[in-house]
N, C-alpha and C. Protein backbone atom coordinates (compact mmCIF):
# COMPACT_ATOMS: atom_id res chain seq x y z
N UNK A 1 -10.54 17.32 -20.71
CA UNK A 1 -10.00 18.04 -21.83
C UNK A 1 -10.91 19.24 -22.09
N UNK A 2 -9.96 20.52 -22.50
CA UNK A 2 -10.85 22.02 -22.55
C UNK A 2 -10.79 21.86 -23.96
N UNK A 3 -12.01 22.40 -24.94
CA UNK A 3 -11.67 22.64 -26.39
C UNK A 3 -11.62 24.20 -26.12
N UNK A 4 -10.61 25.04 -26.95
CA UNK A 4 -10.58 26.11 -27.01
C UNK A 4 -10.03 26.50 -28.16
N UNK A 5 -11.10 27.37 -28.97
CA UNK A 5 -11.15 27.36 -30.56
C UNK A 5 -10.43 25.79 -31.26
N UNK A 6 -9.38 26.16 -31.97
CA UNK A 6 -9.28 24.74 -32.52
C UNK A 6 -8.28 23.67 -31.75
N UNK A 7 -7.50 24.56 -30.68
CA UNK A 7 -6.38 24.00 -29.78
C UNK A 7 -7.60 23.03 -28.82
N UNK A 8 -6.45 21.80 -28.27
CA UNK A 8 -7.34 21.00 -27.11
C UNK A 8 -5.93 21.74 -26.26
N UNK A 9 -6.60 22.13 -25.13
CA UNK A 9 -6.03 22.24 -23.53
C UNK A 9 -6.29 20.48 -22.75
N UNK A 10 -5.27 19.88 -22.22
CA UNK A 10 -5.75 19.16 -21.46
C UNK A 10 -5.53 19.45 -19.66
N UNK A 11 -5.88 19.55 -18.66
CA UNK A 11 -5.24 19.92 -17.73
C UNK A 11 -5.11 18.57 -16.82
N UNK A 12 -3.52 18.82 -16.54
CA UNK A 12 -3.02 17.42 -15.69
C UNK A 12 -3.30 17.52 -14.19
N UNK A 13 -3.60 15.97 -13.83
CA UNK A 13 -3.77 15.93 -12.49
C UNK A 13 -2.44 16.09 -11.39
N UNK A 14 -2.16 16.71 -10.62
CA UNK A 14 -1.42 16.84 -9.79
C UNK A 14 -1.00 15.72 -8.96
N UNK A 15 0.04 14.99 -9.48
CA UNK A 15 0.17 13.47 -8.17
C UNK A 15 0.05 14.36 -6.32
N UNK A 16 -0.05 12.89 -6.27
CA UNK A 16 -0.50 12.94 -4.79
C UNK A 16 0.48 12.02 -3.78
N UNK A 17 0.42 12.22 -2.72
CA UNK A 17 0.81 11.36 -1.91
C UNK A 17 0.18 11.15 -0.79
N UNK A 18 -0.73 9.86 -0.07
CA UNK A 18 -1.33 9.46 0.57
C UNK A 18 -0.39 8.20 1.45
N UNK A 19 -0.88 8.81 3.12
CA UNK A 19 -0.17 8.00 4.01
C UNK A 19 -1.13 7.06 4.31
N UNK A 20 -0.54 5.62 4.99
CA UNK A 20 -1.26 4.41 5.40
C UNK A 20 -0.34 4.28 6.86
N UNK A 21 -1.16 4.67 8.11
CA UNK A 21 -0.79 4.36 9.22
C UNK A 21 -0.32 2.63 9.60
N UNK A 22 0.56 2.18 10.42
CA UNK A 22 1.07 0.72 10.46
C UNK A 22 0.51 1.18 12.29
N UNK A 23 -0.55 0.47 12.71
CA UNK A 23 -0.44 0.13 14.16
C UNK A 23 -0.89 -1.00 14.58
N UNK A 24 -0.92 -2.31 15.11
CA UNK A 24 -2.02 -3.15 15.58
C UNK A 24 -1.98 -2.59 17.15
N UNK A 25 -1.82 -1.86 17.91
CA UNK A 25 -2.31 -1.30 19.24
C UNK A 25 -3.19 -0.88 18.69
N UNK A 26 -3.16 0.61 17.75
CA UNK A 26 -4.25 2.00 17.60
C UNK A 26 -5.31 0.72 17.09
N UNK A 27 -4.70 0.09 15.87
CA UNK A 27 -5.89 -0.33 15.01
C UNK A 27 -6.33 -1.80 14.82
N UNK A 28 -6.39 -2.32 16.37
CA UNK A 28 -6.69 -3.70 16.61
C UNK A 28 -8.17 -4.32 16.10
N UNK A 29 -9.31 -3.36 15.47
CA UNK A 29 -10.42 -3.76 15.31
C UNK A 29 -10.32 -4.02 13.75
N UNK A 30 -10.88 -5.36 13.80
CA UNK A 30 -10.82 -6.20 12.67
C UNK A 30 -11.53 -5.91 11.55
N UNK A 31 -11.28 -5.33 10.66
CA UNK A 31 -12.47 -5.10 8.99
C UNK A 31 -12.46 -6.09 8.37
N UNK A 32 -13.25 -5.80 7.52
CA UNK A 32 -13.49 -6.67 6.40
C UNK A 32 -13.20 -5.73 5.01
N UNK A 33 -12.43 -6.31 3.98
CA UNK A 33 -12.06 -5.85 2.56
C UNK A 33 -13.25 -7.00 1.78
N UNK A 34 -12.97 -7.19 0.33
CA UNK A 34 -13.77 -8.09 -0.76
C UNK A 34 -12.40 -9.27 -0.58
N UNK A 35 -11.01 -8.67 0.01
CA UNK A 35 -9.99 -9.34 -0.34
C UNK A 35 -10.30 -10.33 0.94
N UNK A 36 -10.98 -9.72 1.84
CA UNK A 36 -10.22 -10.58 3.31
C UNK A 36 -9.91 -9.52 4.42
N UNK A 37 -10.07 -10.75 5.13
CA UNK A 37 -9.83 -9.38 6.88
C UNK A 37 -9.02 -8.87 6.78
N UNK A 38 -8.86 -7.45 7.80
CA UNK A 38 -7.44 -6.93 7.71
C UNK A 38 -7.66 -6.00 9.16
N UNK A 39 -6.57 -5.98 10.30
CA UNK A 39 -6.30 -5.33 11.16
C UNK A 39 -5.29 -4.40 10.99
N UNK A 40 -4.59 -3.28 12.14
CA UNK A 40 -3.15 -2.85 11.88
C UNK A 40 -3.11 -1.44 10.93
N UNK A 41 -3.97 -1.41 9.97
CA UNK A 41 -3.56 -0.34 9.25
C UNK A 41 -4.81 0.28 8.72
N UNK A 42 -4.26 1.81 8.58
CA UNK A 42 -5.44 2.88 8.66
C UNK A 42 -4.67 3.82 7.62
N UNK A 43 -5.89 4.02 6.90
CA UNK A 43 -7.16 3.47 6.00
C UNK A 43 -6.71 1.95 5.74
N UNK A 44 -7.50 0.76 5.75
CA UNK A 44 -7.06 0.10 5.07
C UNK A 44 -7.35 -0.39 3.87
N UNK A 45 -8.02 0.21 2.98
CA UNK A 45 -7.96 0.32 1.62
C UNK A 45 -7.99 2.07 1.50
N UNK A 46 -7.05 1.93 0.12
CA UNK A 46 -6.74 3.24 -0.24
C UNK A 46 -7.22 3.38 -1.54
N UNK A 47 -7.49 4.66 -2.09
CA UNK A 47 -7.84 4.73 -4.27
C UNK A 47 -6.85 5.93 -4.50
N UNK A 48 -5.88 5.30 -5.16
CA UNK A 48 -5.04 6.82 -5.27
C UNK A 48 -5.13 6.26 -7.45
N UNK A 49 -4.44 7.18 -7.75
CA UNK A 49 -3.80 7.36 -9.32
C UNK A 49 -2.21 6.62 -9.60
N UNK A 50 -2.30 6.20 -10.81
CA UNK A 50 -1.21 6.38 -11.26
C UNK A 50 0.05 7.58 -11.01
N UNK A 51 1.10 7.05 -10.96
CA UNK A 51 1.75 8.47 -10.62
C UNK A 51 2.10 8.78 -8.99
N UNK A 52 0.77 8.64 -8.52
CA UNK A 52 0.58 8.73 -7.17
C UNK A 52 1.41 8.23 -6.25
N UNK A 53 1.60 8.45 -5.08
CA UNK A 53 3.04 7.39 -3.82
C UNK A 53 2.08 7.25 -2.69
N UNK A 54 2.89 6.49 -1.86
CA UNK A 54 1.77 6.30 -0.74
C UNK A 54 2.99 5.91 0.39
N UNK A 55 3.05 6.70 1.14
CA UNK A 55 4.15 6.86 2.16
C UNK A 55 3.69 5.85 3.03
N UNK A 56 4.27 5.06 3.91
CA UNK A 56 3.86 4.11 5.13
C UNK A 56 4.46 4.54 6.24
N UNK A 57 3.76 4.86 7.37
CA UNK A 57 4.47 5.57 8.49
C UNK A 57 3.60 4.15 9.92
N UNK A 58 5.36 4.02 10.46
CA UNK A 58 4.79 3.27 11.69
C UNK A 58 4.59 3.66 12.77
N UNK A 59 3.21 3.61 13.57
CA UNK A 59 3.14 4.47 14.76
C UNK A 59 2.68 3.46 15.92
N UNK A 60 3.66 2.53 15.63
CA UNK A 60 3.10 0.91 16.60
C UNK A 60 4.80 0.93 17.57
N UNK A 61 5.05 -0.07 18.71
CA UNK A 61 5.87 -0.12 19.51
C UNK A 61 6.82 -1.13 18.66
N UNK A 62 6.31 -1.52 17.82
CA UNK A 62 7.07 -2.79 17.31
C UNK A 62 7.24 -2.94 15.54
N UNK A 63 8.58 -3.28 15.17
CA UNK A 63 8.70 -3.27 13.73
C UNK A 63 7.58 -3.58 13.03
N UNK A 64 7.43 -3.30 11.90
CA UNK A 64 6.54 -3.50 10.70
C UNK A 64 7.31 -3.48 9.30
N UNK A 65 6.45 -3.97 8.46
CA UNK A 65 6.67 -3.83 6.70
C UNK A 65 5.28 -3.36 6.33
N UNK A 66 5.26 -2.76 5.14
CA UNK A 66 3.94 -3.09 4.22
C UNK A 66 4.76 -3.94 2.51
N UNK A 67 4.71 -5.31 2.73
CA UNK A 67 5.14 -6.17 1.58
C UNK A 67 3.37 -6.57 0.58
N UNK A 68 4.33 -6.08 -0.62
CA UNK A 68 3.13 -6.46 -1.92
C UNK A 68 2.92 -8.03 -1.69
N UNK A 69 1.65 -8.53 -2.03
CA UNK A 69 1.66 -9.53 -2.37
C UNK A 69 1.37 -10.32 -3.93
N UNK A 70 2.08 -9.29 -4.76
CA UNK A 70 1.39 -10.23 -6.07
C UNK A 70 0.51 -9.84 -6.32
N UNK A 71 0.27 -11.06 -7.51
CA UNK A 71 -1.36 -10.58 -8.54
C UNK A 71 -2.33 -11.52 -7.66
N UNK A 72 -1.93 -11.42 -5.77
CA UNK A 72 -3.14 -12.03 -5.79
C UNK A 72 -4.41 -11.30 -5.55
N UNK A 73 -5.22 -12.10 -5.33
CA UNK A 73 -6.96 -11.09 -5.56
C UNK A 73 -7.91 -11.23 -3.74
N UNK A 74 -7.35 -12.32 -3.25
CA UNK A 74 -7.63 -12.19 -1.90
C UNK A 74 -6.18 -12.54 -0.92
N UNK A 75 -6.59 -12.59 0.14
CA UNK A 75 -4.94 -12.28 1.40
C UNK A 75 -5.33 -13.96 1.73
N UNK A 76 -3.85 -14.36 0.72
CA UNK A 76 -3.22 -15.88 0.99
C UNK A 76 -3.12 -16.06 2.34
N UNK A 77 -3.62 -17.60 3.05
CA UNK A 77 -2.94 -18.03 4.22
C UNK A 77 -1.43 -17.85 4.68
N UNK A 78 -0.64 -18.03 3.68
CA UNK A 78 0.54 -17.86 3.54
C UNK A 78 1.66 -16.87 2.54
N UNK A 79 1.72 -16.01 2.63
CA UNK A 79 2.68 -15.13 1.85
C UNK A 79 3.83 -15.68 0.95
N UNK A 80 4.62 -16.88 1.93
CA UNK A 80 5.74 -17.22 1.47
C UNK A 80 6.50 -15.77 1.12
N UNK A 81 6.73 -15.07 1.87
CA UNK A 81 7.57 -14.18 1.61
C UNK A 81 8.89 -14.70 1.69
N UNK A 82 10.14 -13.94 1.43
CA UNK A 82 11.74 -14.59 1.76
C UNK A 82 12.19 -12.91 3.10
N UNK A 83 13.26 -13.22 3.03
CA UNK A 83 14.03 -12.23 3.90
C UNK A 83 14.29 -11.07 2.99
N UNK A 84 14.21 -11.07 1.86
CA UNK A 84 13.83 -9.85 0.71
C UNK A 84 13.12 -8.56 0.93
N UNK A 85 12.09 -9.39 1.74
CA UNK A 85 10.40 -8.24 1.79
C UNK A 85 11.43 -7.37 3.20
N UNK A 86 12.47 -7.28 3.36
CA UNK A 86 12.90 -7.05 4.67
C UNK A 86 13.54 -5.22 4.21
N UNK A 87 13.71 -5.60 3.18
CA UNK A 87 14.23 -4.30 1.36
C UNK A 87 13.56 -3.59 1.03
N UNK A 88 13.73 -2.45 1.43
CA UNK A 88 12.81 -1.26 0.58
C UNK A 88 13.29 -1.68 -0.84
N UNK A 89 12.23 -1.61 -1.43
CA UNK A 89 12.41 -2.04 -3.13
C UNK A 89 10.94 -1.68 -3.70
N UNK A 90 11.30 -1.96 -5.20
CA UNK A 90 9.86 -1.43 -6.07
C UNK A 90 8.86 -0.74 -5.89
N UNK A 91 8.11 -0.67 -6.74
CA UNK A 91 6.93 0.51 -6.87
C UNK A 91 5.50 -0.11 -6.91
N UNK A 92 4.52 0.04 -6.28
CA UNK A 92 3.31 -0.15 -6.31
C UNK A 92 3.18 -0.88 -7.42
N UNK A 93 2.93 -2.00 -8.12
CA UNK A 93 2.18 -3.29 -8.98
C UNK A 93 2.36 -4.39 -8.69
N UNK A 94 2.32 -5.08 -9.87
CA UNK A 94 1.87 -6.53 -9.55
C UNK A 94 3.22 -6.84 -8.87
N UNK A 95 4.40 -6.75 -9.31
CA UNK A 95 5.88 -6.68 -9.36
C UNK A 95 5.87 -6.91 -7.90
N UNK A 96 6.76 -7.76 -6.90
CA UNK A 96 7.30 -7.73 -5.84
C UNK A 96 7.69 -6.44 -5.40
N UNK A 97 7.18 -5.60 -4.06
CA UNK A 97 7.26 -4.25 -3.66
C UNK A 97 7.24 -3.99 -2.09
N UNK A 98 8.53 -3.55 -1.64
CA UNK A 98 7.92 -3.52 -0.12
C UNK A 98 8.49 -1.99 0.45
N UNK A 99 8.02 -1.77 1.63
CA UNK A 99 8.78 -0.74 2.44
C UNK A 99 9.79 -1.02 2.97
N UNK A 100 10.80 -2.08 3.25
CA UNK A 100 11.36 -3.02 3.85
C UNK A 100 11.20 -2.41 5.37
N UNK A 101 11.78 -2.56 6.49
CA UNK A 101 12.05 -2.98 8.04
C UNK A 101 11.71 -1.73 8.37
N UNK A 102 10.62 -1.08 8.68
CA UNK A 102 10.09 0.37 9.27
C UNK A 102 10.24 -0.23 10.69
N UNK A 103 11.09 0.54 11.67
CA UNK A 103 11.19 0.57 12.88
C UNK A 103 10.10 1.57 13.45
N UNK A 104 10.23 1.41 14.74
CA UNK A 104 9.16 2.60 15.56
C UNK A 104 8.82 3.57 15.21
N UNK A 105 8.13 4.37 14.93
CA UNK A 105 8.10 5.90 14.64
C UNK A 105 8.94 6.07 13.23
N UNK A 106 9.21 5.19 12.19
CA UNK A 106 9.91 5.83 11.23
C UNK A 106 8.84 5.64 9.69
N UNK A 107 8.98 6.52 9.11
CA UNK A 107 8.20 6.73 7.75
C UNK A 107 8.75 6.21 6.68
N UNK A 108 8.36 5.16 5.60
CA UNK A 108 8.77 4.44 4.80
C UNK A 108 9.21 5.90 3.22
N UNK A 109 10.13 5.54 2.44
CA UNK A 109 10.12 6.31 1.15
C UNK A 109 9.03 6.12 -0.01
N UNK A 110 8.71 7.41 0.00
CA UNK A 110 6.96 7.21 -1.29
C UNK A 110 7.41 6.08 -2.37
N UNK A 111 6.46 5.69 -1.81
CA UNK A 111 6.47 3.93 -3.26
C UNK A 111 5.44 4.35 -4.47
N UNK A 112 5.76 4.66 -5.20
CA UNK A 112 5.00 5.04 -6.49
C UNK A 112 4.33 4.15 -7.38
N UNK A 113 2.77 4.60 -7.66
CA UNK A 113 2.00 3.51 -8.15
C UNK A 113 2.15 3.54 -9.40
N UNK A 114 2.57 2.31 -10.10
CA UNK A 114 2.83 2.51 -11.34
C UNK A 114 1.90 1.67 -12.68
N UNK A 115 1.14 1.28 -12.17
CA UNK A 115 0.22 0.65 -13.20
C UNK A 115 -1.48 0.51 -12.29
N UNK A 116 -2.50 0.67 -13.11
CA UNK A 116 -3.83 0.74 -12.53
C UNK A 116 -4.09 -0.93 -11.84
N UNK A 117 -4.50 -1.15 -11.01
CA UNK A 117 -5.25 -2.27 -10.46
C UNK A 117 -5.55 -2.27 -9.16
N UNK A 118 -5.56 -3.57 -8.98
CA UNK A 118 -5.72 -3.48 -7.12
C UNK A 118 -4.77 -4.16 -6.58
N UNK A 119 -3.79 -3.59 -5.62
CA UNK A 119 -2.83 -4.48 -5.11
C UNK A 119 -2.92 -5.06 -4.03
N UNK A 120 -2.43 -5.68 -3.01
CA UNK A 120 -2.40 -6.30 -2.03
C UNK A 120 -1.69 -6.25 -0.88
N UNK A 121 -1.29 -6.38 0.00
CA UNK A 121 -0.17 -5.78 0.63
C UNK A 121 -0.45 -6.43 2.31
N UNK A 122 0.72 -6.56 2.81
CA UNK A 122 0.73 -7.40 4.39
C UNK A 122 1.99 -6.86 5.17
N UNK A 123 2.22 -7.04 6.69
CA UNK A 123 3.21 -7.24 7.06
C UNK A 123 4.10 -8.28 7.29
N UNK A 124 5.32 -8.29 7.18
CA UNK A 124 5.64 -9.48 7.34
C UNK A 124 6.15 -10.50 8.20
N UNK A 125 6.18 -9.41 9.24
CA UNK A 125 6.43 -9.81 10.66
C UNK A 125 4.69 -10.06 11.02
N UNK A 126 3.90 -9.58 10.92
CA UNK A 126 2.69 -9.34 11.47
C UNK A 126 0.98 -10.04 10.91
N UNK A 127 1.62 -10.27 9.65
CA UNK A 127 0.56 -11.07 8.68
C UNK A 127 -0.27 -11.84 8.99
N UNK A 128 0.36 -13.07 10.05
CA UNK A 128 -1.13 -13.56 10.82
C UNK A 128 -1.61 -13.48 11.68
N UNK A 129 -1.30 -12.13 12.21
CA UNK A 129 -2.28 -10.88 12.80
C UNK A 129 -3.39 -10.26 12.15
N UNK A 130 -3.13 -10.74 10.90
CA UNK A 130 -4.32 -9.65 10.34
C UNK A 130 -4.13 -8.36 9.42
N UNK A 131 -2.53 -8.16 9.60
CA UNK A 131 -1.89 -6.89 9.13
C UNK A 131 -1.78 -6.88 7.80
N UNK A 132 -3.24 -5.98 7.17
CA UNK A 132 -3.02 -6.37 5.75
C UNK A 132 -3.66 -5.07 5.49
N UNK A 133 -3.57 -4.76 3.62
CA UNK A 133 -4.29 -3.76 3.47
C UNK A 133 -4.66 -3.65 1.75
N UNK A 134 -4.98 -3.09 1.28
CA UNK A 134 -5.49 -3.03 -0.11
C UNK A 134 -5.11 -1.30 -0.46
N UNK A 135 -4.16 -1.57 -1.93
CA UNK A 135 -4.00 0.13 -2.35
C UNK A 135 -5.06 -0.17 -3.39
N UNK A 136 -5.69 0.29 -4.36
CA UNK A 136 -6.89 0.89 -5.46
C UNK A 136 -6.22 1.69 -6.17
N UNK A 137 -5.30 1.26 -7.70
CA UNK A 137 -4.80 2.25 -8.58
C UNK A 137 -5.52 3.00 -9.03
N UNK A 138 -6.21 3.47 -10.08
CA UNK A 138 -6.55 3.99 -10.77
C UNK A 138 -5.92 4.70 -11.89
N UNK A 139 -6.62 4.56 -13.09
CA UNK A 139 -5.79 5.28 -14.47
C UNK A 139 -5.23 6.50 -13.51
């Protein structure tokens, strides 16, 4: 916030949009998150804003998702996902959210982050591979 004489100026942040590569060829070497391992995807933790989208582009030979997982805090043995996560649907939170069925070479629609925390996120074809990743809201 600018003070200028008795007016406040505030100046707004410009959303953003940040991509998360889907490969387990390119990105077979295994990290470590606070959440849990994760292969397949690059960056695999992200810090974007509120506001913010985060496009998912697949550059692997073989289908992918990036499916939310909930308010959880580390990457469950098991997802229990349904045939749902298969649906592009919702927006970055706690809320059930996926890219649904990204084929070869195709780029998911900006999923918009809509509340601050840390989310979670897997494939769902690919999950116990390793294919996981962490977005970082921020106010």
């Amino acid at each position: 916030m600018v003070l200028v004489g008795a007016a406040q100026l505030t100046t707004a942040r410009a959303a953003q949009t940040a991509t998360v590569t889907l490969s387990l060829t390119r990105f077979s070497k295994v990290g470590q998150l606070d959440a849990g391992q994760y292969a397949g995807v690059s960056p695999g933790r992200i810090v974007i804003h509120v506001g913010d989208a985060v496009v998912f582009a697949n550059a692997d030979s073989r289908h992918h998702t990036a499916t939310g997982l909930g308010g959880e805090t580390s990457f469950p043995d098991n997802p229990r996902w349904t045939d749902s996560a298969l649906q592009a649907s919702g927006k970055i939170s706690a809320d059930p959210w996926s890219t649904g069925d990204l084929a070869p070479g195709a780029k998911s629609a900006p999923i918009i982050a809509t509340q601050p925390g840390t989310f979670l996120y897997g494939c769902f074809y690919d999950y116990s591979a390793g294919m996981r990743g962490e977005i970082v809201v921020q106010p």
